[in-house]
Protein backbone atom coordinates (compact mmCIF):
# COMPACT_ATOMS: atom_id res chain seq x y z
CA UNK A 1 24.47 55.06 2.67
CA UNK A 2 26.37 57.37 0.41
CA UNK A 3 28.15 54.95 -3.04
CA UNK A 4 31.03 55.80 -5.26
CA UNK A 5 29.38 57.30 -8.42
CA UNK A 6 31.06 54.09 -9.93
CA UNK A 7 30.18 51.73 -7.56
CA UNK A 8 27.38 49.47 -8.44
CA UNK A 9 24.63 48.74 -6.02
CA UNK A 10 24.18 45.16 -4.11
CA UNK A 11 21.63 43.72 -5.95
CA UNK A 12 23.20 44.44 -9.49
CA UNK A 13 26.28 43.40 -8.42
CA UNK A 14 24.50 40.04 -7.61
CA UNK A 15 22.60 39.94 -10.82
CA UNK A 16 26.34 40.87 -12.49
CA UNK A 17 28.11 38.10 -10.65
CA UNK A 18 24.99 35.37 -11.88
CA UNK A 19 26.27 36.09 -15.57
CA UNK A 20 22.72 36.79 -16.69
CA UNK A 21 21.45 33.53 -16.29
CA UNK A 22 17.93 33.13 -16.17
CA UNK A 23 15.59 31.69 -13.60
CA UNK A 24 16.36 27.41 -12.44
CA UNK A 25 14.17 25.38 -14.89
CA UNK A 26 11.29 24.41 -12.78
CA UNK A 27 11.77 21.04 -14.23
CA UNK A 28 14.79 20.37 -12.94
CA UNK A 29 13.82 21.78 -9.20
CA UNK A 30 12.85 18.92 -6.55
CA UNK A 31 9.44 19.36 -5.37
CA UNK A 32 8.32 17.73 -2.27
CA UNK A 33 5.03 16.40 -1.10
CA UNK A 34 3.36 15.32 1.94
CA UNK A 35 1.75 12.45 0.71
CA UNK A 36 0.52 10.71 -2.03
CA UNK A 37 -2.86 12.85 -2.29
CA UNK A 38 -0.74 16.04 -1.95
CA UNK A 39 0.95 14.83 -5.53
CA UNK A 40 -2.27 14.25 -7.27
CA UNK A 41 -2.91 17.45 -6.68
CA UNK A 42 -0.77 18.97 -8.31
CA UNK A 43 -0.41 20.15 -11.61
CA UNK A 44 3.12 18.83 -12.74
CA UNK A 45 4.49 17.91 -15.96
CA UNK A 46 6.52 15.07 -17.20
CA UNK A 47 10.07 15.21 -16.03
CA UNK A 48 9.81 16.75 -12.98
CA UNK A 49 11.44 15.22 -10.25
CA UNK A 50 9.47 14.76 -6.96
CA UNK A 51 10.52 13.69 -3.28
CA UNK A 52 7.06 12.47 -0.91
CA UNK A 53 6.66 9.55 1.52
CA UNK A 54 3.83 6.89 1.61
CA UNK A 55 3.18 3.46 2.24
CA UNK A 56 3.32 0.25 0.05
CA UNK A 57 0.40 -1.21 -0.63
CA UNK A 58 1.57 -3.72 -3.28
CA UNK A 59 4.96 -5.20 -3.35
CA UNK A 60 5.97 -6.66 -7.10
CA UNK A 61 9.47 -6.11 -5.76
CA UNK A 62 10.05 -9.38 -3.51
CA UNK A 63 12.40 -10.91 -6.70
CA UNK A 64 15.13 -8.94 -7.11
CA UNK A 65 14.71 -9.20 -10.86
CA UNK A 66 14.61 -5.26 -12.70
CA UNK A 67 12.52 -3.44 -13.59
CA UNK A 68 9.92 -4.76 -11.01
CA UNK A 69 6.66 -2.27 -10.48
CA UNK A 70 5.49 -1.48 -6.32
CA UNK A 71 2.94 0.84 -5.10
CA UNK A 72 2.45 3.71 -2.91
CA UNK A 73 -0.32 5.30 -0.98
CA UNK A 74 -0.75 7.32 1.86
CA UNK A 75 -2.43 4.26 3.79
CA UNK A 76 -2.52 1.06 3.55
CA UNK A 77 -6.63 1.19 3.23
CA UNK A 78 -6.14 3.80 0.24
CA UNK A 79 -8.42 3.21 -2.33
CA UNK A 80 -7.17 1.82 -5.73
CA UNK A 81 -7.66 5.39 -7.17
CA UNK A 82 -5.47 7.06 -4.14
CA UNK A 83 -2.44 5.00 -5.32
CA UNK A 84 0.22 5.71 -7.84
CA UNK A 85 2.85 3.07 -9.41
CA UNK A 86 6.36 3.22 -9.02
CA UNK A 87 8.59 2.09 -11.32
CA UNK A 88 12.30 0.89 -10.29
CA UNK A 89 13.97 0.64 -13.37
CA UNK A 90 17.26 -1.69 -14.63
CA UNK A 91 19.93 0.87 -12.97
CA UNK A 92 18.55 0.91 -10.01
CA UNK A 93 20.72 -1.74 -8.04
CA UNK A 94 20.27 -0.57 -4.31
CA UNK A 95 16.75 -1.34 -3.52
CA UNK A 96 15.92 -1.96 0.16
CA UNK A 97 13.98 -5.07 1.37
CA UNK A 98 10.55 -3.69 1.26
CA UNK A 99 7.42 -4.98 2.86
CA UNK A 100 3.71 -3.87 2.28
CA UNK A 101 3.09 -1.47 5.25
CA UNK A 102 6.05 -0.05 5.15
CA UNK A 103 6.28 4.05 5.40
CA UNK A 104 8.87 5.25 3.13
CA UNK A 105 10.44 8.18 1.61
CA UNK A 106 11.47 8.39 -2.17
CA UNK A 107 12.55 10.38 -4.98
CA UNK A 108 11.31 9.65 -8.24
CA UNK A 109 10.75 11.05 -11.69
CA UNK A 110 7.79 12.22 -13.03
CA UNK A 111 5.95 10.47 -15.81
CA UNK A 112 2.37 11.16 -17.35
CA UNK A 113 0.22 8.10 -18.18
CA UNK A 114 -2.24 9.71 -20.50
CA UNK A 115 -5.78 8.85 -20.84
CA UNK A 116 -4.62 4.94 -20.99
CA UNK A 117 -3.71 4.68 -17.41
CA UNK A 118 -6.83 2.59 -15.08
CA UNK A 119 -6.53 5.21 -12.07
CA UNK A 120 -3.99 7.52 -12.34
CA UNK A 121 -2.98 10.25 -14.30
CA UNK A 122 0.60 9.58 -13.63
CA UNK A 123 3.14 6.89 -12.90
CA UNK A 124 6.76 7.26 -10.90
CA UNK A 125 10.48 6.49 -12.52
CA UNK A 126 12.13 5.18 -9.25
CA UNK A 127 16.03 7.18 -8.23
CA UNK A 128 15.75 5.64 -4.97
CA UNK A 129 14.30 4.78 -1.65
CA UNK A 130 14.59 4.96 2.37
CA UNK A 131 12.28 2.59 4.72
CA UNK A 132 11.45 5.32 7.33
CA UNK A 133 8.63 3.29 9.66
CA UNK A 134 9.34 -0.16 9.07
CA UNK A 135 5.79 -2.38 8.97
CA UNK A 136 4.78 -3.40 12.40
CA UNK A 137 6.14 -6.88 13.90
CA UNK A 138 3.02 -9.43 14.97
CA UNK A 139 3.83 -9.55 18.62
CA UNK A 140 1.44 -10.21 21.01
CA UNK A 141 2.07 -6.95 23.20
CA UNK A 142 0.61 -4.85 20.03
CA UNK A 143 -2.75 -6.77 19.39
CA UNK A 144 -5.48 -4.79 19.36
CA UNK A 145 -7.31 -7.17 21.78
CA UNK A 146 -6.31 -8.67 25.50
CA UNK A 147 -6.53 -12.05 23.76
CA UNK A 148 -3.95 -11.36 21.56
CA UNK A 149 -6.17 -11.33 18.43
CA UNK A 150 -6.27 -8.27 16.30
CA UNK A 151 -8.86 -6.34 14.55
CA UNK A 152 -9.10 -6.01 10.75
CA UNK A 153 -7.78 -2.22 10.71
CA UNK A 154 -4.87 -2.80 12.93
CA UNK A 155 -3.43 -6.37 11.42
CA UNK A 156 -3.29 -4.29 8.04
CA UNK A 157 0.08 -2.55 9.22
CA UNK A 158 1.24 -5.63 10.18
CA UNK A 159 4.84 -6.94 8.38
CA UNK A 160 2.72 -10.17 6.06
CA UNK A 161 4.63 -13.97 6.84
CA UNK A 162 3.73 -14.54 10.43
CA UNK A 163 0.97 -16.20 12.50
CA UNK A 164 -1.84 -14.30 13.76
CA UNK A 165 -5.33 -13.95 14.84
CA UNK A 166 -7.81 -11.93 14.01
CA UNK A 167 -11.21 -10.66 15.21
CA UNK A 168 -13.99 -9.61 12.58
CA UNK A 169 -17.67 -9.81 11.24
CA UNK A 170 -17.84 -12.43 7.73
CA UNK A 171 -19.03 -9.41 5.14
CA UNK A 172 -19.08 -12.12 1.95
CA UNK A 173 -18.42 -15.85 1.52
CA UNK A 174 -17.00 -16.95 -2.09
CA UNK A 175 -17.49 -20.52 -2.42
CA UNK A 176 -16.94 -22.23 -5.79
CA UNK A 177 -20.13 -24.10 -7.04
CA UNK A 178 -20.15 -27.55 -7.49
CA UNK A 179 -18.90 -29.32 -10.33
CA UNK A 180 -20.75 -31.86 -12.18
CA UNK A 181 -19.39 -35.10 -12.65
CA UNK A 182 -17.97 -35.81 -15.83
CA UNK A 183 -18.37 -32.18 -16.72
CA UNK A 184 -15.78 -29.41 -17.92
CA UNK A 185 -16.19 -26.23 -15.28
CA UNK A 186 -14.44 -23.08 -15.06
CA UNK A 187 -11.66 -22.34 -13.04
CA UNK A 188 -12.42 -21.19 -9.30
CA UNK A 189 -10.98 -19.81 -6.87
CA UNK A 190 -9.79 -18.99 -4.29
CA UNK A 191 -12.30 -19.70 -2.25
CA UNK A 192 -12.39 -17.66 0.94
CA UNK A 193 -14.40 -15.13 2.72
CA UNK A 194 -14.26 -11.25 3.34
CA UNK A 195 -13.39 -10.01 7.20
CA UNK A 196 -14.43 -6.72 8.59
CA UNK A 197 -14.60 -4.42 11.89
CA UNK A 198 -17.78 -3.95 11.27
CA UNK A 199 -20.69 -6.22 10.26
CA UNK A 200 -21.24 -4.12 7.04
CA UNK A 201 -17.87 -3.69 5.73
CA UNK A 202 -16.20 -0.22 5.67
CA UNK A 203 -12.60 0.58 4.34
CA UNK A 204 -10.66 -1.89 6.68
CA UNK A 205 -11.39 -5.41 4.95
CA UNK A 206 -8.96 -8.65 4.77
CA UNK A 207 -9.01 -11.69 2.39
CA UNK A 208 -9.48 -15.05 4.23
CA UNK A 209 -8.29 -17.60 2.23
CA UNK A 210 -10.13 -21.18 2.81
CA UNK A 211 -9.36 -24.66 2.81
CA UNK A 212 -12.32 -26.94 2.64
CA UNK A 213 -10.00 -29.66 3.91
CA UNK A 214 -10.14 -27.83 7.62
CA UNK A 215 -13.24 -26.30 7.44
CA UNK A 216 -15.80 -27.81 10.15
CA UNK A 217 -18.82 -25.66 8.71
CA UNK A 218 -19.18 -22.49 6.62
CA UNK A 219 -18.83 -19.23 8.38
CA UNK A 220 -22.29 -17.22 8.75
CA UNK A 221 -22.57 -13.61 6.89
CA UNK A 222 -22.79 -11.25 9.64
CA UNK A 223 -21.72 -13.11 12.81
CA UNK A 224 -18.49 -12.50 14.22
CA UNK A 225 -15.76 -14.71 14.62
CA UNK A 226 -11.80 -15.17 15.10
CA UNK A 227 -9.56 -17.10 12.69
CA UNK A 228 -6.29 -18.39 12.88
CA UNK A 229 -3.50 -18.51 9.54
CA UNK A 230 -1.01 -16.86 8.39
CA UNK A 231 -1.07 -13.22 7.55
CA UNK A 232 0.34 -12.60 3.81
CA UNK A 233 0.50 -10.72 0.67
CA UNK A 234 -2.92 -9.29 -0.57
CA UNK A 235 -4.32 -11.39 -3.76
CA UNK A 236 -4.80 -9.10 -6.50
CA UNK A 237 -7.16 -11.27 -8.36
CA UNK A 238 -10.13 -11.29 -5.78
CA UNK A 239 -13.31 -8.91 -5.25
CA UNK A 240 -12.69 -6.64 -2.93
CA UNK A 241 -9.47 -6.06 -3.06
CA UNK A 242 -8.06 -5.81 0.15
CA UNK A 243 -4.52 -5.00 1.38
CA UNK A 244 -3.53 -8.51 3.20
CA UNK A 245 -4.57 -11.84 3.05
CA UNK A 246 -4.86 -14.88 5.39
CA UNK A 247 -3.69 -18.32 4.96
CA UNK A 248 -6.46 -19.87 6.88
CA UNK A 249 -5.91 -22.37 9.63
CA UNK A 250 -9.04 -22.25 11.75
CA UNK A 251 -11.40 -20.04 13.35
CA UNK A 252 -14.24 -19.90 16.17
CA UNK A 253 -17.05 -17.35 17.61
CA UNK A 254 -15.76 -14.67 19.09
CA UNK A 255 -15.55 -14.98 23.08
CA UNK A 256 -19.00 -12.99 24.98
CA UNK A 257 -16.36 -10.93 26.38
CA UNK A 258 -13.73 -9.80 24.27
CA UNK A 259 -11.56 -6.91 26.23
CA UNK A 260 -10.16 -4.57 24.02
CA UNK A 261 -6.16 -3.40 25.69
């Protein structure tokens, strides 16, 4: 194409009309990531604003009360060190109803913890939220087993506060020691016992919390049984860790033939 001696080409014209401004601040460009891993990855600085989606792990936002810490991972059976913090600060007022297990999506700033932080190299400055795959709902239809008990791996992604059963092998028993009469012991507690899949351990593991009062004997490490309670919150303050807990209400030996659905 043939131009006017005095007409300027396309792409000055564009770099004309952009009034020599330089390149967007790559600071102030939303970057988004598929995942929690896929952000550790990278090699951000403070201030940068991010978009990603993951699950919560650990709720501290059940009050309402601001600023109030929750957690993120990309599973529910993340490790500690596969998790990042995020932080919803004071003027954030519209904070949806979340629920450990639940897959969301957020945008967040930035922050670097420094060589301070336990796991992570950074932390999160909430700007907001959106519940995308709500946690699942206990219902008997979804068990993992024709019973209608569940195993360890599956109850994790269930929404915590409702009734279930679940099928696993006893991994540990943590039983407070006796206390002499007349003597001043330690606290203890809670007393309860580890559940897994599989009778030594693995990833998927679940927090069984005991009552002596309803006990009838002391589960066996290694044998398999069901229990009854009240799935719930994990307890951050017992070894392992694990991402739920159960209010415990009773349990048995698992059936000879237990038909998976």
């Amino acid at each position: 194409m043939n131009m006017a001696p005095n007409e300027a080409s396309p792409s000055s014209k564009l770099a004309s009309d952009a009034g020599g401004m330089s390149a967007p601040d790559p600071s102030k460009t939303r970057l988004t990531f598929d995942g929690v891993n896929a952000l550790m990855r990278s090699k951000l600085e403070a201030g940068a604003e991010v978009e990603l989606r993951g699950k919560v792990t650990i709720n501290g936002c059940k009050t309402g009360s601001r600023p109030c810490v929750f957690m993120i991972a990309d599973d529910v059976l993340a490790s500690p060190t596969a998790r990042v913090d995020v932080l919803v600060p004071g003027e954030v007022t519209q904070l949806p109803s979340l629920q450990v297990g639940d897959g969301v999506n957020l945008v967040a700033r930035l922050d670097l913890r420094g060589e301070s932080g336990p796991f992570w190299k950074f932390w999160l400055h909430l700007n907001s939220v959106t519940v995308t795959e709500p946690a699942k709902e206990a219902t008997i239809g979804g068990s993992t087993f024709a019973d209608g008990s569940w195993s360890v791996e599956d109850v994790l992604n269930v929404k915590p506060g409702v009734p279930v059963m679940i099928t696993g092998y006893v991994t540990d028993v943590n039983l407070c020691p006796p206390c002499p009469k007349g003597a001043r012991c330690q606290p203890c507690g809670p007393e309860g016992i580890v559940l897994a899949d599989i009778p030594d351990g693995g990833k998927a593991l679940i927090y069984v919390v005991l009552e002596r009062s309803l006990l009838t004997g002391i589960p066996v490490r290694g044998k398999r049984y069901q229990f009854t309670g009240i799935l719930d919150e994990p307890i951050s303050y017992v070894m392992p860790p694990t991402p739920r807990s159960l209010k415990y209400k009773s349990y048995r030996p698992v059936p000879a033939k237990l038909l998976r659905r």
